[in-house]
C-alpha atoms as a PDB file:
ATOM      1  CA  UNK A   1      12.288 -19.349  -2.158  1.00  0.00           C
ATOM      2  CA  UNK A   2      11.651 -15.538  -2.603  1.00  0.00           C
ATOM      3  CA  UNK A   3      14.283 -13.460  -4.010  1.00  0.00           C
ATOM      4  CA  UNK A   4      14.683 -10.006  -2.275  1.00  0.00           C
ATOM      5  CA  UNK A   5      15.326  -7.115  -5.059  1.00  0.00           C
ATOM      6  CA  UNK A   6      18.771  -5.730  -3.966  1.00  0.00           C
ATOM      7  CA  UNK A   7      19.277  -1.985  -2.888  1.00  0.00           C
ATOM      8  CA  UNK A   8      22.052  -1.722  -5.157  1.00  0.00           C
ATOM      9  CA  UNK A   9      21.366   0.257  -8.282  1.00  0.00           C
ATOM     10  CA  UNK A  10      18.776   0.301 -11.001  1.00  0.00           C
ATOM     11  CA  UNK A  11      15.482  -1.264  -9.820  1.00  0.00           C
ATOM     12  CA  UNK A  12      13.062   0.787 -12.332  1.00  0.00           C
ATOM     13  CA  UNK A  13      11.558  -1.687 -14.961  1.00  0.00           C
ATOM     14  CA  UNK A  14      12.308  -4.765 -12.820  1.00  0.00           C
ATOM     15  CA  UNK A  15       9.362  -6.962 -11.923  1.00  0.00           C
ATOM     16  CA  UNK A  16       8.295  -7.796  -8.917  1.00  0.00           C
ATOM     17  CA  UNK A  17       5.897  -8.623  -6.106  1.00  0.00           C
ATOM     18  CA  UNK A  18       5.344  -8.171  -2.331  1.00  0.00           C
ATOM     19  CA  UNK A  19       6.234 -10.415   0.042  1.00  0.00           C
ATOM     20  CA  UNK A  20       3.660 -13.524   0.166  1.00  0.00           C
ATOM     21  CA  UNK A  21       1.839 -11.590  -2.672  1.00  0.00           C
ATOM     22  CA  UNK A  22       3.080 -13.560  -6.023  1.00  0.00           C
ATOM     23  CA  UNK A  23      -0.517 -13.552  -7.317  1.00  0.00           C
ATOM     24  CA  UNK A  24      -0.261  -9.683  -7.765  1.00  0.00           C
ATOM     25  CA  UNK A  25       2.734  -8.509  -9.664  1.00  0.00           C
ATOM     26  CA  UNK A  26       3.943  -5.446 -10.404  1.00  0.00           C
ATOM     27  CA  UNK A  27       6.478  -3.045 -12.445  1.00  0.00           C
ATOM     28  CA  UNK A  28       8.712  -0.756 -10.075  1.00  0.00           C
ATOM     29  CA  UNK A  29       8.070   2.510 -12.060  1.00  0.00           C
ATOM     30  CA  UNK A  30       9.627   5.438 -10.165  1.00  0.00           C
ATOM     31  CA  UNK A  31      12.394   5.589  -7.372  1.00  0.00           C
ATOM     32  CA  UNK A  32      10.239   7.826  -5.049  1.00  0.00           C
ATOM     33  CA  UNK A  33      12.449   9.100  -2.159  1.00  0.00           C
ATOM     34  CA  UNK A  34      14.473   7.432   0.742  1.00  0.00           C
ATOM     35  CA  UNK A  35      12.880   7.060   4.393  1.00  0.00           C
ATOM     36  CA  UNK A  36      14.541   6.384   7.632  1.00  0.00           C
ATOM     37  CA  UNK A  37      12.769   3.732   9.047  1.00  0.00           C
ATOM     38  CA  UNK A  38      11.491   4.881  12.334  1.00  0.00           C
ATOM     39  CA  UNK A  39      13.758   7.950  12.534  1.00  0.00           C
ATOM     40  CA  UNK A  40      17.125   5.611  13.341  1.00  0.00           C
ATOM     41  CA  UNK A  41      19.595   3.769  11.050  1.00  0.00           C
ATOM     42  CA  UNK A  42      19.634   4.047   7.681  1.00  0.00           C
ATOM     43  CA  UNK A  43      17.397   5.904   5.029  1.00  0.00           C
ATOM     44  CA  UNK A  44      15.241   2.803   2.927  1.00  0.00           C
ATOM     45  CA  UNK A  45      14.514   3.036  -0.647  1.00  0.00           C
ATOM     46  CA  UNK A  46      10.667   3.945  -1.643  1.00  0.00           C
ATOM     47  CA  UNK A  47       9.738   3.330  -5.054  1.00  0.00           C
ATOM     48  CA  UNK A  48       6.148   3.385  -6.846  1.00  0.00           C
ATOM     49  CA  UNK A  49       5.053   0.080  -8.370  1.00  0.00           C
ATOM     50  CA  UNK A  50       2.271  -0.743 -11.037  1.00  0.00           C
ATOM     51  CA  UNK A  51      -0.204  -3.552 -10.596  1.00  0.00           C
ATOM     52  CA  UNK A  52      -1.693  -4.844 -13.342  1.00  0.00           C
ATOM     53  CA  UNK A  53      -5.183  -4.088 -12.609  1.00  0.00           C
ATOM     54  CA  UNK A  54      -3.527  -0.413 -12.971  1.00  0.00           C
ATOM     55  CA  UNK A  55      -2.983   0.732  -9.624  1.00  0.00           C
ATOM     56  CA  UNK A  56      -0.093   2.535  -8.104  1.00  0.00           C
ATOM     57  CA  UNK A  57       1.457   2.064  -4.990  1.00  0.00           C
ATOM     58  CA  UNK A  58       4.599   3.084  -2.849  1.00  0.00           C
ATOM     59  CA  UNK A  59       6.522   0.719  -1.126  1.00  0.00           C
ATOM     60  CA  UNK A  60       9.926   0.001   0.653  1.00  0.00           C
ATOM     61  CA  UNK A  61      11.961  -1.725  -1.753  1.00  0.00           C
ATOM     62  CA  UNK A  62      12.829  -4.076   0.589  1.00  0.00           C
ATOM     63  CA  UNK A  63       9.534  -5.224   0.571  1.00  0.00           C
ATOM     64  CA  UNK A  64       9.447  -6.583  -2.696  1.00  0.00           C
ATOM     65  CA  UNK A  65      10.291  -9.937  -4.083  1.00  0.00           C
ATOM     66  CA  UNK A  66      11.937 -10.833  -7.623  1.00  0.00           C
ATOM     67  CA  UNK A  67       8.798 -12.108 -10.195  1.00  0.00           C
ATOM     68  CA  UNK A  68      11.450 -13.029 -12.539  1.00  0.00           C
ATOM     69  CA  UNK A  69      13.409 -15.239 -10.297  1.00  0.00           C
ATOM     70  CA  UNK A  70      10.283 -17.150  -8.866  1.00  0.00           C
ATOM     71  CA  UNK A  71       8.881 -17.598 -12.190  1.00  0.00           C
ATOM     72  CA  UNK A  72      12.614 -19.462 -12.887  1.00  0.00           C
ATOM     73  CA  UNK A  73      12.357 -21.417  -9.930  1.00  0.00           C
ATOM     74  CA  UNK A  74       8.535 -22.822 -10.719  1.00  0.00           C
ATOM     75  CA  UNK A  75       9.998 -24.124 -13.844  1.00  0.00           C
ATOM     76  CA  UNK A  76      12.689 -25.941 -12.201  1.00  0.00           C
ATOM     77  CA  UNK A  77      10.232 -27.277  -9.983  1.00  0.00           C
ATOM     78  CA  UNK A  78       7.996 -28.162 -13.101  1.00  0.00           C
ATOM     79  CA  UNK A  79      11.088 -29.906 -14.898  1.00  0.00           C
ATOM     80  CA  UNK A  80      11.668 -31.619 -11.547  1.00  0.00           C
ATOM     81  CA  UNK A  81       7.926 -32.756 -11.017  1.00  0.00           C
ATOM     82  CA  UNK A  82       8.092 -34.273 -14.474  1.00  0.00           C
ATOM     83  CA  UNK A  83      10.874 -36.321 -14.894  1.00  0.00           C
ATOM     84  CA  UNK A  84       9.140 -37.735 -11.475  1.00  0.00           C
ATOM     85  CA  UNK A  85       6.050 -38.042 -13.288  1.00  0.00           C
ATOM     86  CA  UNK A  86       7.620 -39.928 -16.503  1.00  0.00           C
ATOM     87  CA  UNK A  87       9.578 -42.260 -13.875  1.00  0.00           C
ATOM     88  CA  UNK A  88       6.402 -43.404 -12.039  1.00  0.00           C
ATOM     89  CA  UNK A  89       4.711 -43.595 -15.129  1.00  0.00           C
ATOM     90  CA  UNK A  90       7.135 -46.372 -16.009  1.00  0.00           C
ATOM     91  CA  UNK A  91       7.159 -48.377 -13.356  1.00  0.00           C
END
């Protein structure tokens, strides 16, 4: 399950991705401005993010997804898919 990064204080360093995009992750490395989205409700965070094939890009923040928290939740899975593994295994 993706992890939204939350719009509530220091995102520079974090790691992340874009949504349905966790083969390309990236370092937020600048807070760039805020944006309202088309011209009503609130302003949205921008910030710049680098790939590791060293390209730059600006996105909404709210577009991104935690890197750290789905790598955390594949291991689960993996500790999960094991124990399965070592039970079948046995029978």
């Amino acid at each position: 399950m993706a992890t939204r990064i939350l719009d509530d204080g220091e995102v520079i360093g974090k790691l992340v991705y874009e949504a349905f995009s966790p083969q390309k992750p990236a370092k937020i490395i600048a807070e760039v401005s805020r944006r309202a989205v088309l011209k009503i409700g609130s302003p949205e965070r921008h910030v710049q993010v680098k790939f590791l094939d060293g390209k730059v890009k600006e996105v909404p923040l709210s577009f991104l997804n935690d890197f750290e928290a789905l790598i955390s939740d594949h291991r689960k899975k993996l500790e999960t898919h094991t124990s399965k593994l070592e039970l079948l295994k046995s029978l």
